[in-house]
Protein backbone atom coordinates (compact mmCIF):
# COMPACT_ATOMS: atom_id res chain seq x y z
CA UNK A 1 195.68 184.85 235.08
CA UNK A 2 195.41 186.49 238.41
CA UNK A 3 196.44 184.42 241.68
CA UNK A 4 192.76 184.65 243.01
CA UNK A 5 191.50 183.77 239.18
CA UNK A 6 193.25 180.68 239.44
CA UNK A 7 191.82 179.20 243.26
CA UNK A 8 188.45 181.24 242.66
CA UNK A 9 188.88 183.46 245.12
CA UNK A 10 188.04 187.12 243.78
CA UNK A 11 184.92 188.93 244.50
CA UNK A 12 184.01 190.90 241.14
CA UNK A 13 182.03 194.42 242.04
CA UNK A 14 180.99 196.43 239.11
CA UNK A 15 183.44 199.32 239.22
CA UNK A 16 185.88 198.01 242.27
CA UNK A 17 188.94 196.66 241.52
CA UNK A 18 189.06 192.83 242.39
CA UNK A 19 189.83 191.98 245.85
CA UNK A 20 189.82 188.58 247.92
CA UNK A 21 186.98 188.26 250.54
CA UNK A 22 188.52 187.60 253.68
CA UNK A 23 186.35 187.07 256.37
CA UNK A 24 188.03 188.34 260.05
CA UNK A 25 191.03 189.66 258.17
CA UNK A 26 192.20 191.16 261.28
CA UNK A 27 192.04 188.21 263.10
CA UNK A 28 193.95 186.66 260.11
CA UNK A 29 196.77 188.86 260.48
CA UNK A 30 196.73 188.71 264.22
CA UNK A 31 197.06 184.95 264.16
CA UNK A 32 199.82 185.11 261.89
CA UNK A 33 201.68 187.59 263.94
CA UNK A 34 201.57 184.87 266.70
CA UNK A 35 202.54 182.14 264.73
CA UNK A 36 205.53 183.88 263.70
CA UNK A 37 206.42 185.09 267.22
CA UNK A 38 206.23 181.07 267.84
CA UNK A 39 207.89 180.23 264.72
CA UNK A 40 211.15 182.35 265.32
CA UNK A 41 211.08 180.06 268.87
CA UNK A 42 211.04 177.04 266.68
CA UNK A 43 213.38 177.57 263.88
CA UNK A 44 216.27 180.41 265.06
CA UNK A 45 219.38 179.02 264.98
CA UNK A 46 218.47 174.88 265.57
CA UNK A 47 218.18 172.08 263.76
CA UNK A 48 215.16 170.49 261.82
CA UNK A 49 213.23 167.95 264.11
CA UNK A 50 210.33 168.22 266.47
CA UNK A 51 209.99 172.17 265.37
CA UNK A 52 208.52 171.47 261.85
CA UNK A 53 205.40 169.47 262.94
CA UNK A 54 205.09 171.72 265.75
CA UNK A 55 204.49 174.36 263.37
CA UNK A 56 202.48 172.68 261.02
CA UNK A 57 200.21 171.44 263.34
CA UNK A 58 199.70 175.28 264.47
CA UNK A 59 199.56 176.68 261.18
CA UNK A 60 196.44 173.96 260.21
CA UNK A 61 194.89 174.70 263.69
CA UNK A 62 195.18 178.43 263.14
CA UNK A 63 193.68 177.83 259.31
CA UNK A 64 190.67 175.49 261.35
CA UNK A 65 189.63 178.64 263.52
CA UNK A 66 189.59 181.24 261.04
CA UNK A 67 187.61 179.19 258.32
CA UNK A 68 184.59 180.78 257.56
CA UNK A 69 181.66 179.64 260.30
CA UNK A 70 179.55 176.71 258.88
CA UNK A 71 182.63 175.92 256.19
CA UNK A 72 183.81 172.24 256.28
CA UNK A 73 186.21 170.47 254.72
CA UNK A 74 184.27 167.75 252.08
CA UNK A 75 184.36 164.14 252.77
CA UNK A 76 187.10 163.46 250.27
CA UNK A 77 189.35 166.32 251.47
CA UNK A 78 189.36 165.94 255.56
CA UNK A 79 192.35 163.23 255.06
CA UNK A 80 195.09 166.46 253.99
CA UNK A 81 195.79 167.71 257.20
CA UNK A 82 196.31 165.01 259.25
CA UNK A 83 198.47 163.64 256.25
CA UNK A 84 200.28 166.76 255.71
CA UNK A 85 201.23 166.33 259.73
CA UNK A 86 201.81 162.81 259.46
CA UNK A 87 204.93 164.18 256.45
CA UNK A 88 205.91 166.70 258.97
CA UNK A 89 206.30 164.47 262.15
CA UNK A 90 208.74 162.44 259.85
CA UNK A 91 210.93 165.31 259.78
CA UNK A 92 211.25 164.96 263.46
CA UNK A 93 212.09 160.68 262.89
CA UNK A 94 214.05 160.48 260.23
CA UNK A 95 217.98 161.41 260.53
CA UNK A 96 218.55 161.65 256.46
CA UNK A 97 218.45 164.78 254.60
CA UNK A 98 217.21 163.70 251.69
CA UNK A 99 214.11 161.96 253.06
CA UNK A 100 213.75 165.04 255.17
CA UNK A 101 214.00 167.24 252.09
CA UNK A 102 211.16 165.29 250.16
CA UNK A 103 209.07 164.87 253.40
CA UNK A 104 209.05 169.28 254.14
CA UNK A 105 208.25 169.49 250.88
CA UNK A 106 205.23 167.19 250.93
CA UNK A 107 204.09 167.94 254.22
CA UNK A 108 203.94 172.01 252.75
CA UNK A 109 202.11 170.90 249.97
CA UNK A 110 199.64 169.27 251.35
CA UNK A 111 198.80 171.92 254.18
CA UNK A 112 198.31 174.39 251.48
CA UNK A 113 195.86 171.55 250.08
CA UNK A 114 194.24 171.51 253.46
CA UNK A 115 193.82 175.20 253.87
CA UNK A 116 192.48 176.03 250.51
CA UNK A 117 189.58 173.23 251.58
CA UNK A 118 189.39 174.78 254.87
CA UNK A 119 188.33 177.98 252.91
CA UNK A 120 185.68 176.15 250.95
CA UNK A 121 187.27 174.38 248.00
CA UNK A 122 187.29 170.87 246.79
CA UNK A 123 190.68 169.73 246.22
CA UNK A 124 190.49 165.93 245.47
CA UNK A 125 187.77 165.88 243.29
CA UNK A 126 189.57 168.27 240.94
CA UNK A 127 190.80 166.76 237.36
CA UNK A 128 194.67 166.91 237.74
CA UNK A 129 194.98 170.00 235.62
CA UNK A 130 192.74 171.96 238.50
CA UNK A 131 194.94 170.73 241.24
CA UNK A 132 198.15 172.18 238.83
CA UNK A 133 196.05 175.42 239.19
CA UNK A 134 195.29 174.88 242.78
CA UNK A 135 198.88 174.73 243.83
CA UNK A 136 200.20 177.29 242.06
CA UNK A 137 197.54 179.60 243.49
CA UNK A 138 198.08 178.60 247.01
CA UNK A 139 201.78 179.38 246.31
CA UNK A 140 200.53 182.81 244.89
CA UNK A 141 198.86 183.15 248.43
CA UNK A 142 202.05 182.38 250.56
CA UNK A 143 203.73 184.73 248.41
CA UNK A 144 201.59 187.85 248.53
CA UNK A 145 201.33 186.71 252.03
CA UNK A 146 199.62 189.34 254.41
CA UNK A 147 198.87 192.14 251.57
CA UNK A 148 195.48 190.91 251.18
CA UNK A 149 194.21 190.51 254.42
CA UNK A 150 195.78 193.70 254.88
CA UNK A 151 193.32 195.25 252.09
CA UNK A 152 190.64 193.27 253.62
CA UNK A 153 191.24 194.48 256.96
CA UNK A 154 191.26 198.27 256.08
CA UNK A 155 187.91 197.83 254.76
CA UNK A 156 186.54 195.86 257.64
CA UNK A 157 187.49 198.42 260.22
CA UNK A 158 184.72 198.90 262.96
CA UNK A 159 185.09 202.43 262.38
CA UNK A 160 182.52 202.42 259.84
CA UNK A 161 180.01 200.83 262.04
CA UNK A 162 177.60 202.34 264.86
CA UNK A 163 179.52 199.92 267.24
CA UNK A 164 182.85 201.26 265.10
CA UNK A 165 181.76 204.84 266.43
CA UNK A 166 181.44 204.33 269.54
CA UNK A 167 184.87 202.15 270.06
CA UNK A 168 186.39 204.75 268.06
CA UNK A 169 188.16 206.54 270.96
CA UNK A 170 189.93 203.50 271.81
CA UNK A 171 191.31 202.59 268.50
CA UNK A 172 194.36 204.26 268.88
CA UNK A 173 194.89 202.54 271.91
CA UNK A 174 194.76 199.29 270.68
CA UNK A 175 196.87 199.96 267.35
CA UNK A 176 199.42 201.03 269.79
CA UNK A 177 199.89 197.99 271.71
CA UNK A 178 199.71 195.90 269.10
CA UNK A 179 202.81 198.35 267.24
CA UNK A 180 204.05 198.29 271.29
CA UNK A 181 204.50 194.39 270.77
CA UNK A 182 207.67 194.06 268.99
CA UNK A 183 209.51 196.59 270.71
CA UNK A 184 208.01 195.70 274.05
CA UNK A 185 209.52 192.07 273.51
CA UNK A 186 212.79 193.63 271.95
CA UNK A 187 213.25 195.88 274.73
CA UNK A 188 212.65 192.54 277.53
CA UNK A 189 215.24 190.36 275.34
CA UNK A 190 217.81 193.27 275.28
CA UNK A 191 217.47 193.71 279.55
CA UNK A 192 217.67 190.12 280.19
CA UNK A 193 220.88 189.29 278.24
CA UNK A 194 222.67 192.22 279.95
CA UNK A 195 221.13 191.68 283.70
CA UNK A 196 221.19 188.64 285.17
CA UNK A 197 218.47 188.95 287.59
CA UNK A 198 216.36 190.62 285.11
CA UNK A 199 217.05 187.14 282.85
CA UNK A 200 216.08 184.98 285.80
CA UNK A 201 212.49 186.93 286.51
CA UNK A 202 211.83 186.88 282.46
CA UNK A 203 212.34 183.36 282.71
CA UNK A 204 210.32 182.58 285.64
CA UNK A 205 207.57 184.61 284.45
CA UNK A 206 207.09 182.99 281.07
CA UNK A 207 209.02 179.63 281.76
CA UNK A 208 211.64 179.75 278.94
CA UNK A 209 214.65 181.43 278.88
CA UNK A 210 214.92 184.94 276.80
CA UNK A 211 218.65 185.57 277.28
CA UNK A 212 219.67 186.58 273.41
CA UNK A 213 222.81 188.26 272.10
CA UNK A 214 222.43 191.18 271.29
CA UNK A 215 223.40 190.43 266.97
CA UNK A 216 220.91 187.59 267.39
CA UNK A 217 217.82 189.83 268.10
CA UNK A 218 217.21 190.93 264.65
CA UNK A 219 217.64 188.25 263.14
CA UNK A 220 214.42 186.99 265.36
CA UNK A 221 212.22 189.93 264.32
CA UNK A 222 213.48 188.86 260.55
CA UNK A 223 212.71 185.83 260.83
CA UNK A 224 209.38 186.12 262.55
CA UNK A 225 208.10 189.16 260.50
CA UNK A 226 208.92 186.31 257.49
CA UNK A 227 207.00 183.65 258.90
CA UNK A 228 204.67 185.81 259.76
CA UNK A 229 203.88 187.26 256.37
CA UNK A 230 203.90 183.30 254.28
CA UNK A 231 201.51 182.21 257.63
CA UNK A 232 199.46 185.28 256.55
CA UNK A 233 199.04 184.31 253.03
CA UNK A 234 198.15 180.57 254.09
CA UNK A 235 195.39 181.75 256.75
CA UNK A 236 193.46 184.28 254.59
CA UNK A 237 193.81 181.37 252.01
CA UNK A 238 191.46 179.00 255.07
CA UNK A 239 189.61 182.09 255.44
CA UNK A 240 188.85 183.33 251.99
CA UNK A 241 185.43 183.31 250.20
CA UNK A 242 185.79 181.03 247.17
CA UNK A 243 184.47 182.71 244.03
CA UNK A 244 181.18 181.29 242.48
CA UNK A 245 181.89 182.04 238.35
CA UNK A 246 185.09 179.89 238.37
CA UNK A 247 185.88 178.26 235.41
CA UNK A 248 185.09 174.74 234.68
CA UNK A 249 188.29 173.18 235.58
CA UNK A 250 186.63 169.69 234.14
CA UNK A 251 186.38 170.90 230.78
CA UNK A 252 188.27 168.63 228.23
CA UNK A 253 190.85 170.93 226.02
CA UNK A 254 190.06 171.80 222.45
CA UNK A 255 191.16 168.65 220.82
CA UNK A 256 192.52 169.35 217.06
CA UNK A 257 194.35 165.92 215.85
CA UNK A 258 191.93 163.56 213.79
CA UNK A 259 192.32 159.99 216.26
CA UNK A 260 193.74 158.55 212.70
CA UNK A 261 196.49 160.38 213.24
CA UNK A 262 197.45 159.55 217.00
CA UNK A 263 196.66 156.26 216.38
CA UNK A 264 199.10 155.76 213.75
CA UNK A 265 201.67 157.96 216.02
CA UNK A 266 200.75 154.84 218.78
CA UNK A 267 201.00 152.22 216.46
CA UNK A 268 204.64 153.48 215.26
CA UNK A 269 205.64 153.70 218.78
CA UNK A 270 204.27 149.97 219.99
CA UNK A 271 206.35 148.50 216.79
CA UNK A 272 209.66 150.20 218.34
CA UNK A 273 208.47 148.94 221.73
CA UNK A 274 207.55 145.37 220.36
CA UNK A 275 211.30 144.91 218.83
CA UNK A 276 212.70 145.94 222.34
CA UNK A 277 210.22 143.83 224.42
CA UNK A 278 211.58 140.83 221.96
CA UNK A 279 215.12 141.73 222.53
CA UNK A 280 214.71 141.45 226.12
CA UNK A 281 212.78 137.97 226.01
CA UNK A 282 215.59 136.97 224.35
CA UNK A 283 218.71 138.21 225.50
CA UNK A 284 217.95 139.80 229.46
CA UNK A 285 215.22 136.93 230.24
CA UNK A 286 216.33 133.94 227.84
CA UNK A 287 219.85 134.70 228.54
CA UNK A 288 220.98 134.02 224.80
CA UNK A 289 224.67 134.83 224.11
CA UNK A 290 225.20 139.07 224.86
CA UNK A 291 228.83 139.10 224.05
CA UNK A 292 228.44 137.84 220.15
CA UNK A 293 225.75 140.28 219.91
CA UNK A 294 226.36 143.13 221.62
CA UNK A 295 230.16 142.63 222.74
CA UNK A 296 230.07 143.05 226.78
CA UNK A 297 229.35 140.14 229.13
CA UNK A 298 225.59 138.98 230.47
CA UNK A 299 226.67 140.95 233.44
CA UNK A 300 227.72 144.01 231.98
CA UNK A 301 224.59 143.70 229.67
CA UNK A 302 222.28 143.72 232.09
CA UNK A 303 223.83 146.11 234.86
CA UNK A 304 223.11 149.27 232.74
CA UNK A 305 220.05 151.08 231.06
CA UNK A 306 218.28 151.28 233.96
CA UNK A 307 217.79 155.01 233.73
CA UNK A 308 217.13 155.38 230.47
CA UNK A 309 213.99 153.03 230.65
CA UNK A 310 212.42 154.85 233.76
CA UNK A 311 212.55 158.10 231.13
CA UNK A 312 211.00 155.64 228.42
CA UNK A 313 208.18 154.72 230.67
CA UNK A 314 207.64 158.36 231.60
CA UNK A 315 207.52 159.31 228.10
CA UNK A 316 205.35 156.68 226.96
CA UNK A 317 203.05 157.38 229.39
CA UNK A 318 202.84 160.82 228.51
CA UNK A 319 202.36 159.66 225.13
CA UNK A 320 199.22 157.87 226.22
CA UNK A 321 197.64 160.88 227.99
CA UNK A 322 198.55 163.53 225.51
CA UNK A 323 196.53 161.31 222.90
CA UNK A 324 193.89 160.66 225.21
CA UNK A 325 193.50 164.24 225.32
CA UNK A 326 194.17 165.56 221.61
CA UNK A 327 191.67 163.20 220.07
CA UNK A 328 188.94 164.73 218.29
CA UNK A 329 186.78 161.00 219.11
CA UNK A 330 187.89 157.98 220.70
CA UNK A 331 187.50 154.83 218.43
CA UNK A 332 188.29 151.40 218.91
CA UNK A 333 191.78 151.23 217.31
CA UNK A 334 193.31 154.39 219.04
CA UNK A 335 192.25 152.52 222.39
CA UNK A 336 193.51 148.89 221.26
CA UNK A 337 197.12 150.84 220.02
CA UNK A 338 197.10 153.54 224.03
CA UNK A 339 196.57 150.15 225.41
CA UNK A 340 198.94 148.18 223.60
CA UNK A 341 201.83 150.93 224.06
CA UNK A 342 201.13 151.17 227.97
CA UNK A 343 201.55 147.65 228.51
CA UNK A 344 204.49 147.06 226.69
CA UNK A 345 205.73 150.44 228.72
CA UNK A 346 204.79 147.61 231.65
CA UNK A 347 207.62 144.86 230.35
CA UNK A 348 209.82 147.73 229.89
CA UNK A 349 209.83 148.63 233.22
CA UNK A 350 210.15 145.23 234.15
CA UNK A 351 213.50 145.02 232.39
CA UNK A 352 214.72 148.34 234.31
CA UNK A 353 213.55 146.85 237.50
CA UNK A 354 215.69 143.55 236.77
CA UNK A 355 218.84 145.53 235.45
CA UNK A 356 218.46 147.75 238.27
CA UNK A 357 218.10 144.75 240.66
CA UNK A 358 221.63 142.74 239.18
CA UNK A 359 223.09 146.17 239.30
CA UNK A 360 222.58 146.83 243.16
CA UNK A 361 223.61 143.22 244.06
CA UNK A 362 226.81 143.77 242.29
CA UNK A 363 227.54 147.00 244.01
CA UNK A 364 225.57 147.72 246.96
CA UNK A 365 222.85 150.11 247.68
CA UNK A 366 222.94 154.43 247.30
CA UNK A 367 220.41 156.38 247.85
CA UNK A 368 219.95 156.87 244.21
CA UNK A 369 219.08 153.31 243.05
CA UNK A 370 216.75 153.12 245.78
CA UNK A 371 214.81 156.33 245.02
CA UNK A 372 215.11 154.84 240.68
CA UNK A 373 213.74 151.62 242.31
CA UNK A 374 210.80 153.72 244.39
CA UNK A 375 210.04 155.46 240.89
CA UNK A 376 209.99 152.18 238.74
CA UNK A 377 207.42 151.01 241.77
CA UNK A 378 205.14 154.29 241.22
CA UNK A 379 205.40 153.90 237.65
CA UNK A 380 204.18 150.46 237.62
CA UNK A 381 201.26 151.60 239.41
CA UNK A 382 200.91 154.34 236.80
CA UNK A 383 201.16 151.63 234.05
CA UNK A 384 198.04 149.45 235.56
CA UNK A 385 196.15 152.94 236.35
CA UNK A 386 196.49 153.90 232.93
CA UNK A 387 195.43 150.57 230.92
CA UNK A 388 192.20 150.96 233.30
CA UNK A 389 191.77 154.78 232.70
CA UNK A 390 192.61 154.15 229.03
CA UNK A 391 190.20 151.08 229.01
CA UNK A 392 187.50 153.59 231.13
CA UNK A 393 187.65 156.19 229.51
CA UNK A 394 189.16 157.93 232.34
CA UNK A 395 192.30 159.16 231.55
CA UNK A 396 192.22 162.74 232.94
CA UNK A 397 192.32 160.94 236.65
CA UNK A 398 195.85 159.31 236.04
CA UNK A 399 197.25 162.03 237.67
CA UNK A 400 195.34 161.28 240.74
CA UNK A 401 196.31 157.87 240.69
CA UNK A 402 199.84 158.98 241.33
CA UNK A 403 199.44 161.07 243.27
CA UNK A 404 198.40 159.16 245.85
CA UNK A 405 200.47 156.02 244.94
CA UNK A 406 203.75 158.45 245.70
CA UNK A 407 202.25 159.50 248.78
CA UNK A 408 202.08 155.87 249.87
CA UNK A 409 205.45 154.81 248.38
CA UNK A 410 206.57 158.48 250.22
CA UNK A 411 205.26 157.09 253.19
CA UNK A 412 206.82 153.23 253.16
CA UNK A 413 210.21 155.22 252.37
CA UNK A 414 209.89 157.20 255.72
CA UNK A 415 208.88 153.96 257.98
CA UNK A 416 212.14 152.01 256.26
CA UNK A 417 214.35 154.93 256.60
CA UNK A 418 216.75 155.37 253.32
CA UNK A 419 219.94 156.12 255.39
CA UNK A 420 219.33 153.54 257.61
CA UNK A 421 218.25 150.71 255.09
CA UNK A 422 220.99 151.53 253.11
CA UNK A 423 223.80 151.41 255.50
CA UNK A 424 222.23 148.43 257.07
CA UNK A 425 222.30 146.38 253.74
CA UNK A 426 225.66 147.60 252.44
CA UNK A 427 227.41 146.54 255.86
CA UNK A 428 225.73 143.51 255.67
CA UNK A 429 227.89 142.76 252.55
CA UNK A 430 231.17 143.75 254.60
CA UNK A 431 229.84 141.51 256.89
CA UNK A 432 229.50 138.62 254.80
CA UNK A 433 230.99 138.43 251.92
CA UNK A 434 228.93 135.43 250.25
CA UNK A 435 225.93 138.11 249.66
CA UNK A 436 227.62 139.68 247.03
CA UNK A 437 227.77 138.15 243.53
CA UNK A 438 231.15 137.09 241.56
CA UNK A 439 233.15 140.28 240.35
CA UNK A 440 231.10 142.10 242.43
CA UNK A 441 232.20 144.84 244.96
CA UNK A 442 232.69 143.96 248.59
CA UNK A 443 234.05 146.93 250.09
CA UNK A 444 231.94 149.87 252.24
CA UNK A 445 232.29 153.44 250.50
CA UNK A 446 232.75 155.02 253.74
CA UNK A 447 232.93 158.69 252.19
CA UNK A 448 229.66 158.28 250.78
CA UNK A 449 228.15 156.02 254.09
CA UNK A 450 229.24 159.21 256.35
CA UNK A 451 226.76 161.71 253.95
CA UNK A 452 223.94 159.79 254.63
CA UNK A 453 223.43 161.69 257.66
CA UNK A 454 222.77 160.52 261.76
CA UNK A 455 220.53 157.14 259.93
CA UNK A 456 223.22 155.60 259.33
CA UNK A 457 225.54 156.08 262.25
CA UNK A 458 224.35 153.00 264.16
CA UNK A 459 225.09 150.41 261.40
CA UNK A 460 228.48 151.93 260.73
CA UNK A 461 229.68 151.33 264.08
CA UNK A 462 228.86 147.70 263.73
CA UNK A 463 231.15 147.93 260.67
CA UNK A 464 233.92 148.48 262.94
CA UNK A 465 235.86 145.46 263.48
CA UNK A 466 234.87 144.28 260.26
CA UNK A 467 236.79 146.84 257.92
CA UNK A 468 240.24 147.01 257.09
CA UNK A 469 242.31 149.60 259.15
CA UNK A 470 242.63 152.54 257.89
CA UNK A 471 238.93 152.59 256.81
CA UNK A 472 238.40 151.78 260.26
CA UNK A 473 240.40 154.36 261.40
CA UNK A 474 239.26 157.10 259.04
CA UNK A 475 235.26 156.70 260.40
CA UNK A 476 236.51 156.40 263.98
CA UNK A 477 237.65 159.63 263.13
CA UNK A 478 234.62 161.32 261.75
CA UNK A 479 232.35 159.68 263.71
CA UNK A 480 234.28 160.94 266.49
CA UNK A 481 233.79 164.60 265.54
CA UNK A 482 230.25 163.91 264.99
CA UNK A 483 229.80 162.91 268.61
CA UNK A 484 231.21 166.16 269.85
CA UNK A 485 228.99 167.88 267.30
CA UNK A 486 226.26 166.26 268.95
CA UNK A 487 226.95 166.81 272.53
CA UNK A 488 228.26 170.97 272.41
CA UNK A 489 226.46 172.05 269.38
CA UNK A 490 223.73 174.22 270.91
CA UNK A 491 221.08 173.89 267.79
CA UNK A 492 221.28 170.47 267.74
CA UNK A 493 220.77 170.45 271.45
CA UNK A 494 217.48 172.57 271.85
CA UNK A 495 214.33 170.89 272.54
CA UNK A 496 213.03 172.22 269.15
CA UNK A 497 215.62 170.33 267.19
CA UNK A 498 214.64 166.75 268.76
CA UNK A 499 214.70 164.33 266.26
CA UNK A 500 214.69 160.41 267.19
CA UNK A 501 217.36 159.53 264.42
CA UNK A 502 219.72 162.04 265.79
CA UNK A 503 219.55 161.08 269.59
CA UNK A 504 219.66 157.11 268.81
CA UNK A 505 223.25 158.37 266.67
CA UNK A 506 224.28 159.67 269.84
CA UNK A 507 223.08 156.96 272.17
CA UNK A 508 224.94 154.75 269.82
CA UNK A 509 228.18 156.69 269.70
CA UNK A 510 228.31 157.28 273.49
CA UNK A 511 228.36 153.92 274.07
CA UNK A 512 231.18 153.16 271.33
CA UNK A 513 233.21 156.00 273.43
CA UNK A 514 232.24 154.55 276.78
CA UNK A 515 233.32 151.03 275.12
CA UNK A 516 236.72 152.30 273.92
CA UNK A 517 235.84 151.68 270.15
CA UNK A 518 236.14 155.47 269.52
CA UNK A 519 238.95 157.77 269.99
């Protein structure tokens, strides 16, 4: 299937080879041109922070202008924009890499969500198999980037018009200065790194300083010429006419198994999920003797297996909706046994939740069991989602339902901060000693504390005078270097790198130096 089959965005004309419509392709390549002029400003050679909203707010704005004239967003779709900002202006809070990782990644998905309804299509209202389509498509856009406004562009040239005609004369003129662009600008960065004076007019004239070694200045037309060509693909996306003989998305696959057969398949499963829900009545939530029957202490018993029942509940799950969808007919026992299976999938995430739980308080907090902990918490949500859908009829919207419960969980993550929480809590325990269970560990992992990124900075200094010397004196150390990262690194420095995490990690450092508690 082509990339425009699968978003519905070819034009089929007997005898013409497929082709998106893009309306104003010129202006769609224009635009992208710009934003990557911008983009190189934003992202050469600094850190992530205040850049990546920056551009994401200009990328959607540049998307809002070049939508097609009377095409709006519907009701149910106008939330992905602001959302997708919302994501990126995380980026520019958040200190942790990790968080910052997910939160790029969510924030891109979602703008590509908010483009393809700024050209026209519904997004929400999609089954979850369409919005599978969807996304891969928009990636297909980003990818081919500006080749088909390119296409579209050629055949949209004024040329062909009476008006075309007459400006005809000119044309050459104005493909020159846009071709005159790049070198104009390469030719102005080049003069004001080797002339002073020359430097200080560029940068009174335009208000930012253009002074650029001289290795550095390809590297800018690389890396605006890239941005360029994805901001391309994502703008004739907003622009694009959406095709009319699409598929029906909707459509329920061929189903093939008799519901006899997925219902004994359910029934075989619940049996194996009945003896384990028993086991854990007895033996993780009655307490009854572990070491006669399994040979390791309660403790040991219960601090493991955590893992392994998040992939149960996953597979379960997918159990549940692969039957939903296979049946030839939906009868009364295939519901009672989906049903049955996806809340017993609900005590079994209970028991990872409580083994997960006795596990952190006997060893502290990583970013790991908190992310396992964030998953039980969207798979719990799943679990009620899916007894309703099941119950409803109304299966093929589970995927919906998560969706936007890992959006929200996504979210809640971002306003606690991982790094931070984590660090927090774990110092706490260095702190005071009588939050940590018997046999339990009571040190600070300081190794892993200083990968946690700029978060976590502030809560390790008031670790300090708590820790034994030479872990003391080994995050002195590092935490030293960090601060001189901070002050003389120049990407880190930029205005397009501000980030709030980062800058309260130096506040918090500068006064540790100022206060003698750093070397």
């Amino acid at each position: 299937m082509t990339r425009e089959a699968m978003i519905g965005t070819a034009t089929a004309t007997p005898g013409v080879a497929s082709r998106p419509a893009i309306r104003n392709a010129g202006r769609v390549l224009g635009v992208a041109g710009l934003l990557g002029v911008v983009g190189q400003l934003l992202f050469f050679d600094v850190g992530l922070g205040i850049n990546f909203p920056i551009a994401i707010t200009f990328l959607l704005a540049g998307g809002w202008i070049l939508r097609r004239r009377r095409s709006w967003p519907v009701r149910h779709d106008a939330w992905l924009g602001p959302a997708a900002i919302a994501f990126a202006a995380f980026a520019a809070v958040r200190a942790d890499p990790t968080i910052a990782f997910l939160d790029v990644l969510t924030s891109l998905a979602l703008a590509g969500f908010a483009l393809a309804s700024l050209g026209g299509r519904q997004v929400v209202t999609l089954p979850f198999s369409g919005l599978i389509r969807l996304a891969f498509g928009a990636v297909g856009w980003a990818v081919t980037g500006a080749a088909p406004a390119v296409g579209a562009a050629r055949d949209q040239l004024p040329s062909a018009t009476a008006l075309g005609r007459r400006a005809a004369p000119a044309m050459p003129v104005v493909r020159g200065l846009v071709l005159a662009v790049p070198v104009v600008v390469l030719f102005v960065a080049l003069f004001a790194s080797a002339d002073a004076v020359f430097g200080r007019l560029v940068e009174d004239l335009f208000g930012f300083e253009l002074e650029l070694e001289l290795g550095d200045v390809g590297w800018r037309l690389l890396v605006a010429a890239s941005l360029a060509w994805l901001a391309a693909g994502g703008l004739a996306l907003a622009a694009s006419v959406p095709g009319t003989s699409t598929p029906d998305t909707a459509a329920r696959v061929r189903h093939n198994l008799h519901p006899t057969e997925i219902t004994t398949v359910l029934v075989a499963v619940a049996m194996v999920f009945g003896i384990f829900v028993a086991l854990q009545a007895a033996y993780l939530f009655g307490g009854l003797d572990t070491l006669a029957a399994a040979g390791m202490t309660y403790a040991n018993y219960a601090r493991r297996g955590f893992f392994e029942l998040v992939a149960v509940a996953v597979l379960a799950g997918g159990l549940v909706i692969a039957a939903d969808r296979l049946a030839r007919q939906r009868t009364r026992p295939l519901v009672v046994a989906a049903i049955t299976v996806t809340a017993l999938t609900g005590v079994v995430l209970v028991s990872a939740a409580l083994r997960l739980r006795l596990y952190q308080e006997a060893y502290g907090w990583t970013e790991l069991r908190l992310y396992v902990l964030s998953t039980i918490v969207l798979l719990a949500v799943g679990v009620g989602g899916l007894v309703l859908a099941v119950a409803a009829n109304r299966v093929r919207w589970i995927g919906h339902v998560l969706i936007v419960a890992a959006l929200v969980i996504g979210f809640g993550l971002n306003v606690i901060g991982p790094a931070r929480f984590i660090t927090e809590q774990n110092v706490a325990r260095v702190l005071d000693p009588s939050l940590v269970p018997p046999n339990g560990s009571t040190g600070l992992d300081e190794v892993y504390a200083l990968s946690l990124g700029d978060d976590a900075v502030p809560s390790l200094l008031r670790a300090l005078p708590a820790l034994d010397t030479p872990t003391a004196a080994y995050l002195e150390t590092d935490l030293a270097v960090r601060l001189s990262q901070l002050r003389n690194e120049s990407g880190l420095n930029a205005w397009q790198a501000w980030n709030a995490g980062r800058s309260a990690a130096r506040d918090a450092l500068e006064a540790a130096r100022a206060a003698g508690d750093l070397p």
